[in-house]
N, C-alpha and C. Protein backbone atom coordinates (compact mmCIF):
# COMPACT_ATOMS: atom_id res chain seq x y z
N UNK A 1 135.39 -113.68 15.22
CA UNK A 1 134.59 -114.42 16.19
C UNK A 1 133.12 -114.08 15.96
N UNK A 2 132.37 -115.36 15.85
CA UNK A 2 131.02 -114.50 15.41
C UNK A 2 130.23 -113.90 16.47
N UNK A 3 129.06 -113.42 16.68
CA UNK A 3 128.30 -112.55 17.78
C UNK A 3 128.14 -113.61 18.46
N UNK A 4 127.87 -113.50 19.73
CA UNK A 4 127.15 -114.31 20.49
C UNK A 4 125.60 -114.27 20.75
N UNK A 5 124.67 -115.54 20.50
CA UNK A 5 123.41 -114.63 20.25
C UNK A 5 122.88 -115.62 21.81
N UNK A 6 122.07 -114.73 22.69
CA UNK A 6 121.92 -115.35 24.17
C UNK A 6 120.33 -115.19 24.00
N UNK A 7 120.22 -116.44 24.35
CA UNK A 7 118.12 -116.40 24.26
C UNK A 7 117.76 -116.26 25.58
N UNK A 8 116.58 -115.95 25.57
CA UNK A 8 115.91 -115.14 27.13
C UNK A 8 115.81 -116.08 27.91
N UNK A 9 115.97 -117.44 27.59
CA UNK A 9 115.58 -118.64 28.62
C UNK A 9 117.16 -118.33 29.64
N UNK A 10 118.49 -118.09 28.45
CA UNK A 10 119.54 -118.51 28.58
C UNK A 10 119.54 -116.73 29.90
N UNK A 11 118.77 -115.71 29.12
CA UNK A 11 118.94 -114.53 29.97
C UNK A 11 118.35 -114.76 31.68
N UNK A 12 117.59 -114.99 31.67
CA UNK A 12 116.75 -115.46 33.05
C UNK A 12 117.66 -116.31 33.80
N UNK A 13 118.32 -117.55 33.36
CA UNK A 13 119.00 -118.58 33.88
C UNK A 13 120.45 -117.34 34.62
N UNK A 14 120.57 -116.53 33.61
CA UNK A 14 121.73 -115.36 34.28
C UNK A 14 121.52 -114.54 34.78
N UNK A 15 120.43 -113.81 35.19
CA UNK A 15 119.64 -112.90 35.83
C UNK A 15 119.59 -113.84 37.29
N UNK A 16 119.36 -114.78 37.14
CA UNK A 16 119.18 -115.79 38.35
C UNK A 16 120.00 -115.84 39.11
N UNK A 17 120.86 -116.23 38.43
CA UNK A 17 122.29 -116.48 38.85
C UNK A 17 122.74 -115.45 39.28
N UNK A 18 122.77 -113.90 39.20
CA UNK A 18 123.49 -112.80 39.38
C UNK A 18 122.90 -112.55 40.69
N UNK A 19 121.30 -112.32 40.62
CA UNK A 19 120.78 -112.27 41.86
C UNK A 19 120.90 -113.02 42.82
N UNK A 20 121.09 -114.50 42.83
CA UNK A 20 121.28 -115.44 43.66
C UNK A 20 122.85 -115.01 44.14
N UNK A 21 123.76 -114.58 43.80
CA UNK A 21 125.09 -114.82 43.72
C UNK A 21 124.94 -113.39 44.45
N UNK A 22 124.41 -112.03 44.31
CA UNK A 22 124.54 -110.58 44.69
C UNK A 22 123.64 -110.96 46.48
N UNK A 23 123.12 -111.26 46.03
CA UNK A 23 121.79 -111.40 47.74
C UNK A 23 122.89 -112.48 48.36
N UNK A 24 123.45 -113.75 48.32
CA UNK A 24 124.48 -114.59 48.80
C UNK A 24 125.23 -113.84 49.13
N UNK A 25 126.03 -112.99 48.73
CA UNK A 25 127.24 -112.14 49.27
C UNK A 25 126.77 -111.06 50.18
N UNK A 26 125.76 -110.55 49.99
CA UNK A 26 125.52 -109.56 51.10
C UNK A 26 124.96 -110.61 52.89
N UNK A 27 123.93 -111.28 52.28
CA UNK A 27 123.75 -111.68 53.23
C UNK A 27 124.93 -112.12 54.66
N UNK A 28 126.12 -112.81 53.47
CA UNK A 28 126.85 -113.89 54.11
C UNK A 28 127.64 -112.54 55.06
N UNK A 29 127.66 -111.32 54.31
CA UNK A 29 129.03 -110.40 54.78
C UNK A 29 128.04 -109.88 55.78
N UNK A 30 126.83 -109.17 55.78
CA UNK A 30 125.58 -109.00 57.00
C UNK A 30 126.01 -110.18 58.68
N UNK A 31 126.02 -110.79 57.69
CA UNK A 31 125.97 -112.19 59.44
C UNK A 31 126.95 -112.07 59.94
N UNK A 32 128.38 -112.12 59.02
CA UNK A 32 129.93 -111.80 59.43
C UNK A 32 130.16 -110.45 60.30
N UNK A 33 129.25 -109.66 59.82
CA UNK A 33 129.39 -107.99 60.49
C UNK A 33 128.57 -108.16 62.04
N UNK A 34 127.49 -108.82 61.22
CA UNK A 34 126.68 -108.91 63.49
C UNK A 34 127.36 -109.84 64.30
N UNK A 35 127.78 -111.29 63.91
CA UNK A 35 127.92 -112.19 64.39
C UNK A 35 129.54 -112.00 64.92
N UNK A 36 130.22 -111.91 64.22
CA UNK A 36 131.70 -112.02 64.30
C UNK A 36 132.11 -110.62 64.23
N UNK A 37 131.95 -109.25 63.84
CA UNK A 37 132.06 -108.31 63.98
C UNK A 37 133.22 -107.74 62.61
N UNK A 38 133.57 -108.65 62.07
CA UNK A 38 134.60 -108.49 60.70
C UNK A 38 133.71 -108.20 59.24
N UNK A 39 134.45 -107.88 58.61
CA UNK A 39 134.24 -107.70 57.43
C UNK A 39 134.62 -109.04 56.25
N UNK A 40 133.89 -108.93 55.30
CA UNK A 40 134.53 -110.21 54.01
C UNK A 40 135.87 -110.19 54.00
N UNK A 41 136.34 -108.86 53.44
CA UNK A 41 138.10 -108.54 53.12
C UNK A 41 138.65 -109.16 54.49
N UNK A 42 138.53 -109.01 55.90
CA UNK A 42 138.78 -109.39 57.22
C UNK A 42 138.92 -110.59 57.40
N UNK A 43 137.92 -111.53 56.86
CA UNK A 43 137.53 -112.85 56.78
C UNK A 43 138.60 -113.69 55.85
N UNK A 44 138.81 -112.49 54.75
CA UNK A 44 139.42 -113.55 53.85
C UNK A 44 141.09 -113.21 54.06
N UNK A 45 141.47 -112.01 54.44
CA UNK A 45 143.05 -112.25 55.04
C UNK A 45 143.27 -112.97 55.89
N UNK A 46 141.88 -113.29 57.50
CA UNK A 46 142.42 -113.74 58.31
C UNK A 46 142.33 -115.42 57.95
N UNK A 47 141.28 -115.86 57.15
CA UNK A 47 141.30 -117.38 56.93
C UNK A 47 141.78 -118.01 56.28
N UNK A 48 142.76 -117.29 54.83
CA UNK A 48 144.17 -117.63 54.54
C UNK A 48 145.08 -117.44 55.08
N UNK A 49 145.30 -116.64 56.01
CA UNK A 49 146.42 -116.51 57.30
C UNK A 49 146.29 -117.79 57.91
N UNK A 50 145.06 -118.16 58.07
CA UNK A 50 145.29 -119.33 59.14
C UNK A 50 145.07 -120.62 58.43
N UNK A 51 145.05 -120.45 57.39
CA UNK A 51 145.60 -121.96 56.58
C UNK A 51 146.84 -122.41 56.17
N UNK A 52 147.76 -121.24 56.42
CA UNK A 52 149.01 -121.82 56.30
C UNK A 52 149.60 -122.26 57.90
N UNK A 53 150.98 -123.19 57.00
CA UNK A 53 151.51 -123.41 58.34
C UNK A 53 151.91 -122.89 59.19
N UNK A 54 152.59 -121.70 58.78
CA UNK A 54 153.63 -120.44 59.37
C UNK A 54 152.39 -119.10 59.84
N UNK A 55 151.74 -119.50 59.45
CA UNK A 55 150.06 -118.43 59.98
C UNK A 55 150.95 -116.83 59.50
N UNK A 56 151.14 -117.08 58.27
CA UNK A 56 152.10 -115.98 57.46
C UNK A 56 152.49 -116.03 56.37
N UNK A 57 152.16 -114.74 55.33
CA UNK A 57 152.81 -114.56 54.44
C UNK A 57 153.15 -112.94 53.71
N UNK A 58 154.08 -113.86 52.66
CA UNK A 58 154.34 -112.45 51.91
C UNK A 58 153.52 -111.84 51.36
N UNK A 59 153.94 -110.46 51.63
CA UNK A 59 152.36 -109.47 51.19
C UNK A 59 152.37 -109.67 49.57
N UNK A 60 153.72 -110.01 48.67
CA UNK A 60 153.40 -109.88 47.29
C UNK A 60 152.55 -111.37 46.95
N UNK A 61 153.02 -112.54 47.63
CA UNK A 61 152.72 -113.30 47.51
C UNK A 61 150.74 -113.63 47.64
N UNK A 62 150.79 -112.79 49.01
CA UNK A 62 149.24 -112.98 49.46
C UNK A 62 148.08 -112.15 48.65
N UNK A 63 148.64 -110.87 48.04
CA UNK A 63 148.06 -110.08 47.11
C UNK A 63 147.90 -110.77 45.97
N UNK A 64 148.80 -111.81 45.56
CA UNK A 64 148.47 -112.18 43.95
C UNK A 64 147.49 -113.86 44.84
N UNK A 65 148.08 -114.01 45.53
CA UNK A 65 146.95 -115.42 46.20
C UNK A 65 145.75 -114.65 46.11
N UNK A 66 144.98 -113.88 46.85
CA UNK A 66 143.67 -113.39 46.62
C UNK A 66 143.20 -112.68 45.68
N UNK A 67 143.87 -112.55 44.87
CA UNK A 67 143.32 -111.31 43.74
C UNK A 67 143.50 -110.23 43.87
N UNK A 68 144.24 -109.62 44.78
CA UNK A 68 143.79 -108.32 45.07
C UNK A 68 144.98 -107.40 44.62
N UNK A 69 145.04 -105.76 44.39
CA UNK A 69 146.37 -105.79 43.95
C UNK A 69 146.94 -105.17 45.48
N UNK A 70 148.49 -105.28 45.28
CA UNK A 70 149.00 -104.91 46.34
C UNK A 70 148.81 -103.69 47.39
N UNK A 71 148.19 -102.45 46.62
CA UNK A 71 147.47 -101.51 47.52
C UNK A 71 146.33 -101.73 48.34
N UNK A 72 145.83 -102.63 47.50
CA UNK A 72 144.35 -103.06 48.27
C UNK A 72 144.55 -103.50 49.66
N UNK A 73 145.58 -104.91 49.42
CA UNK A 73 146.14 -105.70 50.09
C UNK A 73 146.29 -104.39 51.60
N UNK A 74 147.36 -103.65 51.79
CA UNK A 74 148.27 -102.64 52.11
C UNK A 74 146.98 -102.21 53.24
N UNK A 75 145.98 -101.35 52.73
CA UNK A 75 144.68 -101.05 52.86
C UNK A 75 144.37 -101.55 54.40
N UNK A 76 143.97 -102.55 53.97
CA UNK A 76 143.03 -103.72 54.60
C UNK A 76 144.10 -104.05 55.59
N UNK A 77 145.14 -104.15 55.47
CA UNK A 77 145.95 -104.99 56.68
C UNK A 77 146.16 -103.85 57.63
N UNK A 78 146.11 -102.57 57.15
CA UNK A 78 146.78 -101.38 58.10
C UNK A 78 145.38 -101.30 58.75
N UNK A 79 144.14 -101.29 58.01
CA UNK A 79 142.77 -101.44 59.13
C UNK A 79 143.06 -102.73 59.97
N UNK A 80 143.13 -103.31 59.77
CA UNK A 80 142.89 -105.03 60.49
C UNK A 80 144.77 -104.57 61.90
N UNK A 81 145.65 -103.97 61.22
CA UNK A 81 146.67 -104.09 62.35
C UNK A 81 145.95 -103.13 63.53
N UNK A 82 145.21 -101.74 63.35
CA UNK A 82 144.96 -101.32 64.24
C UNK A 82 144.09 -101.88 65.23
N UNK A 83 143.40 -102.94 64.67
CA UNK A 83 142.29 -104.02 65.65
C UNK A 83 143.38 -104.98 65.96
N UNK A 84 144.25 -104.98 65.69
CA UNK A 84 145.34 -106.29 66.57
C UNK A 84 144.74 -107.92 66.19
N UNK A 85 144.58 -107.51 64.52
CA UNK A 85 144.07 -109.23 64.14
C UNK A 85 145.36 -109.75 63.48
N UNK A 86 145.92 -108.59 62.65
CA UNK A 86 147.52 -109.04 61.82
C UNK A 86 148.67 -108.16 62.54
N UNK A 87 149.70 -108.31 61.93
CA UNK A 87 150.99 -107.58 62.00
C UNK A 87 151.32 -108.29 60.68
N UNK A 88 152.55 -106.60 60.81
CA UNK A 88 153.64 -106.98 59.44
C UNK A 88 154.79 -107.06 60.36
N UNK A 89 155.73 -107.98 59.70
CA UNK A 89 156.95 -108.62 60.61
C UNK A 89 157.87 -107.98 58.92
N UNK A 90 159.26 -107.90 59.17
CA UNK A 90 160.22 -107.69 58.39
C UNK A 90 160.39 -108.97 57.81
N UNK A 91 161.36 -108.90 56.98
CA UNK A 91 161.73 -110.50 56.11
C UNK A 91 162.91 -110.25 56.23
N UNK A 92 163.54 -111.39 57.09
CA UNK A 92 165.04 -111.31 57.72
C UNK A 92 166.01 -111.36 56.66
N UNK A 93 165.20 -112.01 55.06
CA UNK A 93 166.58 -112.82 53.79
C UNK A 93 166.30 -111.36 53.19
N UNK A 94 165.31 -110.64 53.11
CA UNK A 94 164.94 -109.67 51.88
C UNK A 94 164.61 -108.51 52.59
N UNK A 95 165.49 -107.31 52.36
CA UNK A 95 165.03 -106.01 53.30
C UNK A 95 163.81 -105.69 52.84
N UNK A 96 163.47 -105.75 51.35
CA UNK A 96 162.56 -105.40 50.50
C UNK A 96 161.35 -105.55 51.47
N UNK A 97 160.88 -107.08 51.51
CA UNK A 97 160.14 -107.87 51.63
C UNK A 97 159.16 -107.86 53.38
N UNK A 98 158.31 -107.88 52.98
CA UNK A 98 157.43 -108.00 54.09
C UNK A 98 156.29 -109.27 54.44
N UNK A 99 155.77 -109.56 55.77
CA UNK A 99 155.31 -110.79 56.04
C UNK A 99 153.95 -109.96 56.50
N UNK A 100 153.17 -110.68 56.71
CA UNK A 100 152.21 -109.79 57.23
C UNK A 100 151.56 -111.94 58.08
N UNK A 101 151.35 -111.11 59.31
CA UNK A 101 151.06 -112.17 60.08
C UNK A 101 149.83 -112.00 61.06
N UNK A 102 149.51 -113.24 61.43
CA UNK A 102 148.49 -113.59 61.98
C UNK A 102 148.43 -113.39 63.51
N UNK A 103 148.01 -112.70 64.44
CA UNK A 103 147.93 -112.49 65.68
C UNK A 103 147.07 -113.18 66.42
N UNK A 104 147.31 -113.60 67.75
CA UNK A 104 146.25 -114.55 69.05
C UNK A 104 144.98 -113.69 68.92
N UNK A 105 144.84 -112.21 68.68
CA UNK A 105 143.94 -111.85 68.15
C UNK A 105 142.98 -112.07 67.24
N UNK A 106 143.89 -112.09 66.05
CA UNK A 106 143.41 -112.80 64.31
C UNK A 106 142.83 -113.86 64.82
N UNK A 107 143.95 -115.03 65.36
CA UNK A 107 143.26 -116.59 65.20
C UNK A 107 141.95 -116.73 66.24
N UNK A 108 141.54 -116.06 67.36
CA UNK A 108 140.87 -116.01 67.89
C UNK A 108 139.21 -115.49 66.83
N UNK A 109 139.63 -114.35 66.21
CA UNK A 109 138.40 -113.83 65.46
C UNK A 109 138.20 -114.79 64.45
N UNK A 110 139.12 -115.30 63.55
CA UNK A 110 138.89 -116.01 62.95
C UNK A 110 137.85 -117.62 63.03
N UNK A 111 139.01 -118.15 63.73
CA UNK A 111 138.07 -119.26 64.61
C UNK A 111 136.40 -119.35 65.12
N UNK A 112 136.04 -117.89 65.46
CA UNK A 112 134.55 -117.74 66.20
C UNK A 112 133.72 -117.55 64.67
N UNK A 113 134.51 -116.94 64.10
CA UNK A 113 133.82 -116.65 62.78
C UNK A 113 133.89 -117.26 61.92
N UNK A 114 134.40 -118.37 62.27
CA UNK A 114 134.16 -120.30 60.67
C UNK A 114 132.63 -120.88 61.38
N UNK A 115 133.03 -120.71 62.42
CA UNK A 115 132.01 -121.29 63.16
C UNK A 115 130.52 -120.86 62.77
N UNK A 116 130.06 -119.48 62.88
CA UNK A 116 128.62 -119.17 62.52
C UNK A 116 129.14 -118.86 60.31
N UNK A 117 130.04 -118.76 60.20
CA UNK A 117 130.38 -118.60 58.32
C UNK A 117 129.91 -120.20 58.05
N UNK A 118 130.09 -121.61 58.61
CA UNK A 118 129.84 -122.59 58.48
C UNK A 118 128.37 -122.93 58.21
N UNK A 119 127.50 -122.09 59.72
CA UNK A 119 126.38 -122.32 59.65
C UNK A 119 125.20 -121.78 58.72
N UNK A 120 125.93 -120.17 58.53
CA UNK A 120 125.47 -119.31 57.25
C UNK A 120 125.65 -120.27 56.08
N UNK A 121 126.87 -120.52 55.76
CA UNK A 121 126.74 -121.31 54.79
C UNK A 121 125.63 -122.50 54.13
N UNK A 122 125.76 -122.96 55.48
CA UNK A 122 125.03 -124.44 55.36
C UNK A 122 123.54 -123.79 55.26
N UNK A 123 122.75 -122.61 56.14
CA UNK A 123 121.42 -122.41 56.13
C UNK A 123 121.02 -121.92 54.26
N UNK A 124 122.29 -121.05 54.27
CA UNK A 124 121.81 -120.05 53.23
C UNK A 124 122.14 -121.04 51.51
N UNK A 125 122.84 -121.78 51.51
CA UNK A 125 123.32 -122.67 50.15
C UNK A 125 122.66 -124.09 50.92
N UNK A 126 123.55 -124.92 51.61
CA UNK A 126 123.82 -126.28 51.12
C UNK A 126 121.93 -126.86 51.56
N UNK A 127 121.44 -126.78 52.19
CA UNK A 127 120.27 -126.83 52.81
C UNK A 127 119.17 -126.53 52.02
N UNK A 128 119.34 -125.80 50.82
CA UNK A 128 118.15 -125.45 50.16
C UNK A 128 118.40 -126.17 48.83
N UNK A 129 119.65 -126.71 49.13
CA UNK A 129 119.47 -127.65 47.43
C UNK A 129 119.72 -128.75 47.49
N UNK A 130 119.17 -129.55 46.98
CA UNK A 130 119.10 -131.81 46.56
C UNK A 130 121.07 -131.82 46.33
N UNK A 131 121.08 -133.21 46.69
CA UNK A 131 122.74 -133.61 46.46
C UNK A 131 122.79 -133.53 45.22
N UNK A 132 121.49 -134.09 44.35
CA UNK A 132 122.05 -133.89 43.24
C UNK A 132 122.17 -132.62 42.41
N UNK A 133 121.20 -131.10 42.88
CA UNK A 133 121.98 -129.85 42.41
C UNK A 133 122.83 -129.74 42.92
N UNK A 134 123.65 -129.93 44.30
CA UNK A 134 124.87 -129.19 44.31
C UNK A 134 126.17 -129.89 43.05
N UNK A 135 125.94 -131.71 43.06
CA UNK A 135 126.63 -132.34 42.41
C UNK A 135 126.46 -131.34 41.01
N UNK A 136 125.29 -131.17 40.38
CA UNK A 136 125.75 -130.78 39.27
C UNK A 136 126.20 -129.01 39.15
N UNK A 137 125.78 -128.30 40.55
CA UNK A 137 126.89 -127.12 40.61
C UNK A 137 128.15 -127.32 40.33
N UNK A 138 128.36 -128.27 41.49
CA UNK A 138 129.85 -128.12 41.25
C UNK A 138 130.50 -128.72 40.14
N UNK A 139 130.22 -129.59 39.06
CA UNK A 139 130.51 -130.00 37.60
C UNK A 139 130.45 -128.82 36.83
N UNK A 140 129.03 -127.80 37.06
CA UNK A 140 129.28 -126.63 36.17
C UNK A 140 130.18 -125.27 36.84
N UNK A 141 130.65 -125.36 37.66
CA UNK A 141 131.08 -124.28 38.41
C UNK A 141 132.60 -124.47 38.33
N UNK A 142 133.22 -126.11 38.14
CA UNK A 142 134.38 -126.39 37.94
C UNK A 142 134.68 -126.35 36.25
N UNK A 143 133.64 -126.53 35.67
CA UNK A 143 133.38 -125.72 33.84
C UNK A 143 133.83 -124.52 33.47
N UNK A 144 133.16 -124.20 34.18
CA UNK A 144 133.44 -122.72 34.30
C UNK A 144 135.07 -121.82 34.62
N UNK A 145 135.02 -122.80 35.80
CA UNK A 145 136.54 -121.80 36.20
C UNK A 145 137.82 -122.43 35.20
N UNK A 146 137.57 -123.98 34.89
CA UNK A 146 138.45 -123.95 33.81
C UNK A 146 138.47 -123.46 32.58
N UNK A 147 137.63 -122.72 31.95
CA UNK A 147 137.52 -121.93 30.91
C UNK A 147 137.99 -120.63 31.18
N UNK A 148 137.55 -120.27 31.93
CA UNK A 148 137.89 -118.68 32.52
C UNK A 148 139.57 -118.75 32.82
N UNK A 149 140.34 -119.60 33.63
CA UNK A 149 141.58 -119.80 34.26
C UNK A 149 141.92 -121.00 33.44
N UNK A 150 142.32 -121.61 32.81
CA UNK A 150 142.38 -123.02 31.96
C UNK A 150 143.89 -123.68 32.75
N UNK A 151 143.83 -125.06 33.22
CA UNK A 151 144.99 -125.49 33.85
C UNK A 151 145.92 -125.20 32.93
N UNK A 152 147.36 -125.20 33.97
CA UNK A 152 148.52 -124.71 32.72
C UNK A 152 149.20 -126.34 32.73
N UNK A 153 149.69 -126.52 31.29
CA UNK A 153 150.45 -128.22 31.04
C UNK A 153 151.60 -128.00 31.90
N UNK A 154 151.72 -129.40 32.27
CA UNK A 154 152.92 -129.63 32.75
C UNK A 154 154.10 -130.14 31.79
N UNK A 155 153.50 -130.14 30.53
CA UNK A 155 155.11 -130.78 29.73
C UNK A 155 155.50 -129.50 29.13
N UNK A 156 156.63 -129.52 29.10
CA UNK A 156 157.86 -128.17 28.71
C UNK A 156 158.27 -129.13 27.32
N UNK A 157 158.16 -128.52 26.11
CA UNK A 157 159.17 -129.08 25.29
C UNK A 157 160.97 -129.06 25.02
C-alpha cells in the first residue's frame, strides 16, 4: 500500500474538524449535565431504551447496538439503576440472559432531556450552517461511514 501523503490544506481541513467535533461533544454533554442532570453514556442508554417498542433490551444485544463492550455497558446501567432511570429484569426463555429496562423514571429524564438536546443541537450545529453545508455534510459524512463500515450484500451465492 503506498504512503499516504496529506497536504497542510488537507491537515487544517482535519485539525478543523477534530476541534469542531472535540468542543461539539463537550459542549453538548456540559448542557446535558446542567440542564437535564445526566450524563452522554445516560443519554444514550436511556434514548435507545426509549426507541424501542418494548422500552427494553438485551444487555448483549444493546452493548454491541452502541459500541460499547459488555463491561462498559454493566458499568453504566448499575450507576443509572441506583438513580431509578433503568432496571435489569431476568429473561424468562434464557436463564443466561438479561434485559435491562427502561423505568417511569428513565422515560421521564429522558423526555425533558430531547427537549433542551434538540435545542442544543439546533443552536450549536444546524443554525450556524446554509442548507446547502449541511446537504453536503451529510453526502460526506454518509462517505465516510460507508468506507469505514461498508454495507454488507444481500446476495448469498
Amino acid at each position: 500500500m503506498p504512503e499516504a501523503v496529506v497536504s497542510a490544506t488537507e491537515w487544517d481541513a482535519w485539525r478543523s474538524f477534530i476541534t469542531m467535533r472535540n468542543n461539539l461533544d463537550r459542549a453538548l454533554e456540559k448542557r446535558l449535565q446542567q440542564e437535564s442532570g445526566i450524563s452522554s453514556p445516560d443519554y444514550e442508554i436511556l434514548i435507545t431504551l426509549f426507541g424501542t417498542p418494548e422500552r427494553q433490551l438485551r444487555a448483549r444485544e444493546f452493548a454491541s447496538s452502541l459500541g460499547w463492550e459488555k463491561s462498559r455497558l454493566s458499568h453504566q446501567v448499575t450507576r443509572m439503576e441506583k438513580r431509578g432511570l433503568v432496571e435489569r429484569r431476568d429473561c424468562d426463555t434464557d436463564g443466561r440472559g438479561t434485559w435491562i429496562a427502561l423505568t417511569a423514571d428513565g422515560s421521564r429524564a429522558v423526555l425533558g432531556a430531547m427537549r433542551d438536546h434538540s435545542t442544543a443541537i439546533r443552536q450549536y450545529f444546524f443554525d450556524v450552517l446554509t442548507p446547502d453545508e449541511l446537504e453536503v455534510m451529510e453526502r460526506a459524512s454518509q462517505r465516510v461511514i460507508a468506507t469505514i463500515d461498508p454495507p454488507e450484500c444481500d446476495d448469498e451465492p
